[in-house]
Protein backbone atom coordinates (compact mmCIF):
# COMPACT_ATOMS: atom_id res chain seq x y z
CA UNK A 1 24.55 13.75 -12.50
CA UNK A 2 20.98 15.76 -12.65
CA UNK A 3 18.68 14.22 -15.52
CA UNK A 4 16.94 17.10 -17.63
CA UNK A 5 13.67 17.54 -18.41
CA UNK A 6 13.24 18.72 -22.08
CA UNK A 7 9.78 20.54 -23.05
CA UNK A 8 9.03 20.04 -26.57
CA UNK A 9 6.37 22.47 -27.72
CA UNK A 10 5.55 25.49 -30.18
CA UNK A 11 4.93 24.37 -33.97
CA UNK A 12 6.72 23.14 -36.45
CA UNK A 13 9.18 20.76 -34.32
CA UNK A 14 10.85 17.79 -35.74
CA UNK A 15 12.90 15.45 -33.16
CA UNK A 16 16.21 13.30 -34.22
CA UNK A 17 18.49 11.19 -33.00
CA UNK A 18 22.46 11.33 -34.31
CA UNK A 19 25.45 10.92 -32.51
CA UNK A 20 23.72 9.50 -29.32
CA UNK A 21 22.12 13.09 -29.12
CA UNK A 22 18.38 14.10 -29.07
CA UNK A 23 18.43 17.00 -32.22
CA UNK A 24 15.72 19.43 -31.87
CA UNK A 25 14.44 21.30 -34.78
CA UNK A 26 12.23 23.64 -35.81
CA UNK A 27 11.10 25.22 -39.08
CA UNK A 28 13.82 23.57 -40.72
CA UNK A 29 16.82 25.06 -38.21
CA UNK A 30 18.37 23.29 -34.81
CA UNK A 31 17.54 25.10 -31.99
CA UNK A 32 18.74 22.07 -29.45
CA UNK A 33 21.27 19.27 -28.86
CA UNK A 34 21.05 16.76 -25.77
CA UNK A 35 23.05 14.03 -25.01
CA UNK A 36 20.55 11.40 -24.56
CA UNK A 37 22.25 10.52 -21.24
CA UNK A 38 21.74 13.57 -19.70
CA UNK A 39 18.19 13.09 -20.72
CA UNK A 40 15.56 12.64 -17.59
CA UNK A 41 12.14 13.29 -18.89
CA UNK A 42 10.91 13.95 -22.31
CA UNK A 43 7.72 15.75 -22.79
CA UNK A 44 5.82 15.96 -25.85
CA UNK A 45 3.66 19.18 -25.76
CA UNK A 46 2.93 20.18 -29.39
CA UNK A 47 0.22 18.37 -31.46
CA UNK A 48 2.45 18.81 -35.38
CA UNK A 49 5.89 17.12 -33.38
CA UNK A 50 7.12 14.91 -35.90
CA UNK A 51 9.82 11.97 -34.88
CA UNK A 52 10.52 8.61 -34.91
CA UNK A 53 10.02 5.07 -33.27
CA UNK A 54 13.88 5.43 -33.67
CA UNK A 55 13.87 8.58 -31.24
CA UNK A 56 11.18 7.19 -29.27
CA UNK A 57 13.18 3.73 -28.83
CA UNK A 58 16.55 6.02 -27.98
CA UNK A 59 15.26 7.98 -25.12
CA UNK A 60 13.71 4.81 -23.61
CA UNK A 61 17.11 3.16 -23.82
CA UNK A 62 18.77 5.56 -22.36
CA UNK A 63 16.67 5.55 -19.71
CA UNK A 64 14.40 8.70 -19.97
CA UNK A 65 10.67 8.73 -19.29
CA UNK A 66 8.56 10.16 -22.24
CA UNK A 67 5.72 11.61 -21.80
CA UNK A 68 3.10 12.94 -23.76
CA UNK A 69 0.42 15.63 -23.13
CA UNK A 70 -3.25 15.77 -24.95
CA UNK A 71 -5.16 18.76 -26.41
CA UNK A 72 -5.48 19.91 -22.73
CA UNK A 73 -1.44 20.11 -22.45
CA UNK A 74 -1.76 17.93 -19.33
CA UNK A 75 0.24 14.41 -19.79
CA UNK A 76 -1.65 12.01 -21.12
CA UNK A 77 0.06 8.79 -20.72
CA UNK A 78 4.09 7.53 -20.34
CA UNK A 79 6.32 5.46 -21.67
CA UNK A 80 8.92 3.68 -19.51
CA UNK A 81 12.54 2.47 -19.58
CA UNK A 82 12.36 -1.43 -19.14
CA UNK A 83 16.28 -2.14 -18.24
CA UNK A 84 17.36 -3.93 -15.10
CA UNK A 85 19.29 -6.64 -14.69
CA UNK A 86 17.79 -7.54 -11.66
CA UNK A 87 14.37 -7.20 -12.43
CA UNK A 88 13.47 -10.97 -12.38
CA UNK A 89 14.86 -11.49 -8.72
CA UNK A 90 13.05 -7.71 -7.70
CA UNK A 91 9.72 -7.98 -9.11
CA UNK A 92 9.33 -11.67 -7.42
CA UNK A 93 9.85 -10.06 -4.04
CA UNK A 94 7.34 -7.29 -5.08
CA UNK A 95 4.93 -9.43 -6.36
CA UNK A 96 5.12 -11.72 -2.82
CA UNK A 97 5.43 -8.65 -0.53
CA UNK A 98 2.95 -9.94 2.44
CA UNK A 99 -0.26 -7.78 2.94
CA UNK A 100 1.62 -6.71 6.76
CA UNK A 101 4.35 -4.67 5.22
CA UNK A 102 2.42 -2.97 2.73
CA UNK A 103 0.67 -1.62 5.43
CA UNK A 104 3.18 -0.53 7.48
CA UNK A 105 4.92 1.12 4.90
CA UNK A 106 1.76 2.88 3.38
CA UNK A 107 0.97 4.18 7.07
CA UNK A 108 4.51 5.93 6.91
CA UNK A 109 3.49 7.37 3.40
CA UNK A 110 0.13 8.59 4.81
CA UNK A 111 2.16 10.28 7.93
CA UNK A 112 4.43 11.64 5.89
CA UNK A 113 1.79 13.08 3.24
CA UNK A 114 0.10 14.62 6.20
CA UNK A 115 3.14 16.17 8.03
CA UNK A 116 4.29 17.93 4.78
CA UNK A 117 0.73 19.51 4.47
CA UNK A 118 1.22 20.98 7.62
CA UNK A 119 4.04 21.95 6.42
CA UNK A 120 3.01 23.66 3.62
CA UNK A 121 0.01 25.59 5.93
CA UNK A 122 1.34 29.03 7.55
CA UNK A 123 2.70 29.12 10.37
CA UNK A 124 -0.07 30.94 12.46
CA UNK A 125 -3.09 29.19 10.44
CA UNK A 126 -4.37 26.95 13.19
CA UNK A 127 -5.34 23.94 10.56
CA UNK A 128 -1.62 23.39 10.47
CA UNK A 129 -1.74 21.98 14.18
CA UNK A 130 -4.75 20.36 13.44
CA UNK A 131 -3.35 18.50 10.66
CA UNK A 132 0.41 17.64 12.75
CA UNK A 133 -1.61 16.22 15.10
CA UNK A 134 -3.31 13.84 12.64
CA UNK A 135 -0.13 12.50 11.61
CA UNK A 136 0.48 11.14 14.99
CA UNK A 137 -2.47 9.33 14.81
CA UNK A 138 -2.33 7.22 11.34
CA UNK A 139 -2.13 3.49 12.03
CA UNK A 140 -1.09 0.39 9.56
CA UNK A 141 -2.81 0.65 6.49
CA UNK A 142 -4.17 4.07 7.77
CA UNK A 143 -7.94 2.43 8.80
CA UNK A 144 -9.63 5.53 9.87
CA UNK A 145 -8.93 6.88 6.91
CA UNK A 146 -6.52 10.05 8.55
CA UNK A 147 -5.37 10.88 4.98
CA UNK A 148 -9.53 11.93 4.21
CA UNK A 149 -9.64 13.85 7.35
CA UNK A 150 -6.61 15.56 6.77
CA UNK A 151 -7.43 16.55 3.07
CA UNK A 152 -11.10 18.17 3.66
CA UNK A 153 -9.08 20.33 6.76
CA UNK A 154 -5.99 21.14 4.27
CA UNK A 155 -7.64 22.26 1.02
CA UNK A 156 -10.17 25.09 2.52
CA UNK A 157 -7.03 25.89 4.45
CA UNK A 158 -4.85 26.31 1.38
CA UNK A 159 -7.20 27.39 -0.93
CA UNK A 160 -9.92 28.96 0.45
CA UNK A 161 -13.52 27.31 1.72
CA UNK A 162 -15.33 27.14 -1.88
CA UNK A 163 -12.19 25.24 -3.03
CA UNK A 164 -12.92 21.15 -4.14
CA UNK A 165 -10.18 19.14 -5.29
CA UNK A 166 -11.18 17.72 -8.78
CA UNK A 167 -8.91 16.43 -10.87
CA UNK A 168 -11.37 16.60 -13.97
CA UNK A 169 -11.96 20.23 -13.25
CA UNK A 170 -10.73 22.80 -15.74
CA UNK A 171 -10.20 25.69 -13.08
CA UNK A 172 -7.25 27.65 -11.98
CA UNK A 173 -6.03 25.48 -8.92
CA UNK A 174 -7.07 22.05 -10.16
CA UNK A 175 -5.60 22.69 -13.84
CA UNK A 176 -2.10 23.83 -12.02
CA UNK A 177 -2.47 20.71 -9.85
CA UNK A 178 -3.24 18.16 -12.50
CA UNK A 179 0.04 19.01 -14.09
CA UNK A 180 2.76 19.33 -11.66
CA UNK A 181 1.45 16.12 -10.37
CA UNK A 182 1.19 14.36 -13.41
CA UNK A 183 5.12 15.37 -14.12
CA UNK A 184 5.71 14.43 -10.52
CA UNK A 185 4.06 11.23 -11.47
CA UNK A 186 6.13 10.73 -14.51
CA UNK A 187 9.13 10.92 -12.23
CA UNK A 188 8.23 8.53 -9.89
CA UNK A 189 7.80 5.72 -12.22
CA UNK A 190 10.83 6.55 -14.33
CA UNK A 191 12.31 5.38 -10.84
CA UNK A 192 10.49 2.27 -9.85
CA UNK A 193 10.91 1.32 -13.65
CA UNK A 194 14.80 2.01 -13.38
CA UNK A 195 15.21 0.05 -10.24
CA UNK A 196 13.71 -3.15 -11.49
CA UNK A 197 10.35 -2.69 -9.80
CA UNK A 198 6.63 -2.49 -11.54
CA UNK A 199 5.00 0.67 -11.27
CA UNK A 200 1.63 -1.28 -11.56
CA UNK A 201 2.29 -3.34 -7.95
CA UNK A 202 1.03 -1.00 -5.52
CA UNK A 203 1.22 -1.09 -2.26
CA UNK A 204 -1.85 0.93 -1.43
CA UNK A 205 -3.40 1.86 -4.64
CA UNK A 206 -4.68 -0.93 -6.62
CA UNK A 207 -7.38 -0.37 -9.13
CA UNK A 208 -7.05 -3.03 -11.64
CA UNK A 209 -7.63 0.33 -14.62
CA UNK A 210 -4.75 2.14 -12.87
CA UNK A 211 -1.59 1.32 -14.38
CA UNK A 212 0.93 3.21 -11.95
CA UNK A 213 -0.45 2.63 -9.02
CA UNK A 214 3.25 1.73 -7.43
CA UNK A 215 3.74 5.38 -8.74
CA UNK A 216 0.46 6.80 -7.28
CA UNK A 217 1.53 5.61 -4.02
CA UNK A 218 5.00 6.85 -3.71
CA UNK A 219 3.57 10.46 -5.18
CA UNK A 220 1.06 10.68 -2.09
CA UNK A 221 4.47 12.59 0.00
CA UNK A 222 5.02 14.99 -3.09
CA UNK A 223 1.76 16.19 -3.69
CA UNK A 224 2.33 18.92 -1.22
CA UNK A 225 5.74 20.26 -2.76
CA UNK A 226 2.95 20.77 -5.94
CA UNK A 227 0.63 22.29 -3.81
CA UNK A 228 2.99 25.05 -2.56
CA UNK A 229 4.07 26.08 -6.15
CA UNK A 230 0.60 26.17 -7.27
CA UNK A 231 -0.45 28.77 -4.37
CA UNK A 232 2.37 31.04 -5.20
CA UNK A 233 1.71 30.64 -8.56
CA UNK A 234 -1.94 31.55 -7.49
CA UNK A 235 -0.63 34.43 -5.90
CA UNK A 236 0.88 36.25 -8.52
CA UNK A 237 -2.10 35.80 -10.54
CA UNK A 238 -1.28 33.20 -12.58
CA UNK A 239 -4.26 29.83 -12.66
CA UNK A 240 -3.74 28.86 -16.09
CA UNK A 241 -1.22 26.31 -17.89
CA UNK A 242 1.15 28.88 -19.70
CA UNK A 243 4.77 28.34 -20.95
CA UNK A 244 5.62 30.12 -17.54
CA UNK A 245 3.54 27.98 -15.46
CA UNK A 246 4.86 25.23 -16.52
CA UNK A 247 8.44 25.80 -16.33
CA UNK A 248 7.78 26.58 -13.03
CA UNK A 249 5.82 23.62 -12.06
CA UNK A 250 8.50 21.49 -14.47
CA UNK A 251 11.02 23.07 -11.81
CA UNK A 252 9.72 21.17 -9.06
CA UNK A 253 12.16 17.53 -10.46
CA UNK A 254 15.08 19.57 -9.63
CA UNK A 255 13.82 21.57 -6.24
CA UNK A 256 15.92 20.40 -3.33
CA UNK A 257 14.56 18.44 -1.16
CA UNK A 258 16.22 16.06 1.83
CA UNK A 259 16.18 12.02 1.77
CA UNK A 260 17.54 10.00 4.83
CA UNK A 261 19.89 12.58 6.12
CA UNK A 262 21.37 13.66 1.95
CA UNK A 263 20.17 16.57 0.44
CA UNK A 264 19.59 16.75 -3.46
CA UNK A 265 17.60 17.44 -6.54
CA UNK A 266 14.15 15.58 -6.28
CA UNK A 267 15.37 13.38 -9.32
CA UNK A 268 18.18 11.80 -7.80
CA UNK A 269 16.04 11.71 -4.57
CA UNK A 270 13.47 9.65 -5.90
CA UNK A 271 16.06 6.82 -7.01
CA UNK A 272 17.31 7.16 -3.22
CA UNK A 273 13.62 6.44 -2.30
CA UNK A 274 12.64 3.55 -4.60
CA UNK A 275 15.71 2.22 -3.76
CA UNK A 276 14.79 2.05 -0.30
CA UNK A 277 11.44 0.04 -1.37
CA UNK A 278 13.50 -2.75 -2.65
CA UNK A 279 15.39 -3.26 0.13
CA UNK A 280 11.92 -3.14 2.49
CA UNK A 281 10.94 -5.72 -0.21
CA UNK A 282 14.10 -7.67 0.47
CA UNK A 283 13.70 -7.59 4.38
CA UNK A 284 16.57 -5.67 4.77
CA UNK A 285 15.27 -2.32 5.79
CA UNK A 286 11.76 -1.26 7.65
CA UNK A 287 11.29 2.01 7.22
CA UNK A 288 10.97 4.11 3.77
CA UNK A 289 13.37 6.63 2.56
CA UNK A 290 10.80 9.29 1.55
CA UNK A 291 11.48 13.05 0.61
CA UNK A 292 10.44 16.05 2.53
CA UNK A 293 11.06 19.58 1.37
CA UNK A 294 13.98 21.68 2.54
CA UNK A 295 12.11 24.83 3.03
């Protein structure tokens, strides 16, 4: 079954929980009912929401990720599930995964980063070779850095040759950026979280301030799926975060996309992906089940 990802934002909403169902209201009168099971992602957009730990405590038990978003609208932090029986015997193997494999298997997250870039590049622009061609030459633990090279070659390409990638910056591209990744980010550790795994273990990523960096590491392949929306977003003249913005950019968690040989909402493929991860943990698989768009 496809999660859903519920937007709460406007004025004057108040958020329940009765009969195992999230109750939305607002100015007094229910607009909404969701069965907390169907319930994916939960994001708090609207500074006078009123609810409870109770609600709060609900989602998270039903497995939803909640996430809430600062004056700025962009998320601002998450709250996780914590429920998996196997989380003991998983996180061990995490925790003890030798320095070797994390290398290997960030090298296929770097090659397939940079082949969806490509991807995302027209087919006549002539970076798009010249970032396929990079992807052929990433090594374990990516040493040379191919993931840097690629970038400075992709973002001109994509955006034009004044564009910088900063995610503090306020303009149109970076602000449509921040937030499809951040809700892409959300995503991902909703599904290391549900599988038993750490979102803070990286493979790759490891600042000791960066609390997701499990989660930063799987999003490196995504990014681009982002990237496309915001250019056509771009493209129809629309750089700011708007209620239409991001419902498209919140559209991306059920975009198909393709996942060792199944295609499927990106939800569902992300638990097909950290799934994989355990069993490369476990020894019983070498290669990453990673997502590439469809299209």
């Amino acid at each position: 079954m496809i999660k859903r990802t519920v937007e709460i934002s406007g004025q004057g909403n108040r958020l329940s929980v009765s009969l195992g169902s999230l109750i939305i209201k607002r100015d007094g009168q229910e607009v909404a009912r969701v069965p907390l099971e169907d319930l994916g992602v939960l994001i708090l957009d609207a500074a006078d929401t009123v609810y409870t730990h109770w609600v709060l405590a609900e989602a998270l038990a039903a497995g939803a990720v909640v996430v809430p978003c600062g004056r700025d609208h962009l998320p601002c932090g998450l709250f996780l599930p914590q429920d998996n029986s196997l989380m003991t015997q998983r996180l061990a193997a995490q925790i003890s995964a030798p320095l070797p494999l994390k290398k290997r298997l960030w090298k296929q997250i770097v090659q397939a980063k940079v082949r969806h870039q490509a991807a995302v590049l027209p087919q006549d622009s002539p970076a798009r070779g010249r970032i396929a061609n990079l992807a052929t030459q990433v090594r374990s633990g990516d040493p040379a850095n191919v993931e840097a090279q690629a970038a400075r070659i992709y973002w001109q390409a994509l955006f034009g040759l004044s564009f910088r990638r900063n995610p503090d910056a306020e303009d149109g591209p970076n602000t449509l950026l921040n937030y499809g990744y951040a809700v892409l980010r959300a995503a991902v550790a909703r599904a290391i979280a549900g599988a038993g795994l750490h979102p803070s273990f990286g493979l790759h990523h490891h600042n000791r301030s960066n609390p997701f960096a499990l989660a930063d590491d799987l999003l490196e392949p995504l990014r681009p799926i982002v990237d496309r929306k915001a250019k056509a977003l771009l493209e129809f003249g629309q750089a700011n975060i708007t209620p239409n913005t991001k419902r498209e950019l919140l559209s991306l968690l059920t975009e198909e996309v393709e996942v060792a040989g199944l295609k499927g909402p990106l939800l569902v493929a992300l638990e097909r992906t950290v799934a994989s991860l355990v069993r490369c943990y476990a020894g019983e698989q070498a290669k990453l089940d990673l997502p590439a768009p469809c299209n």
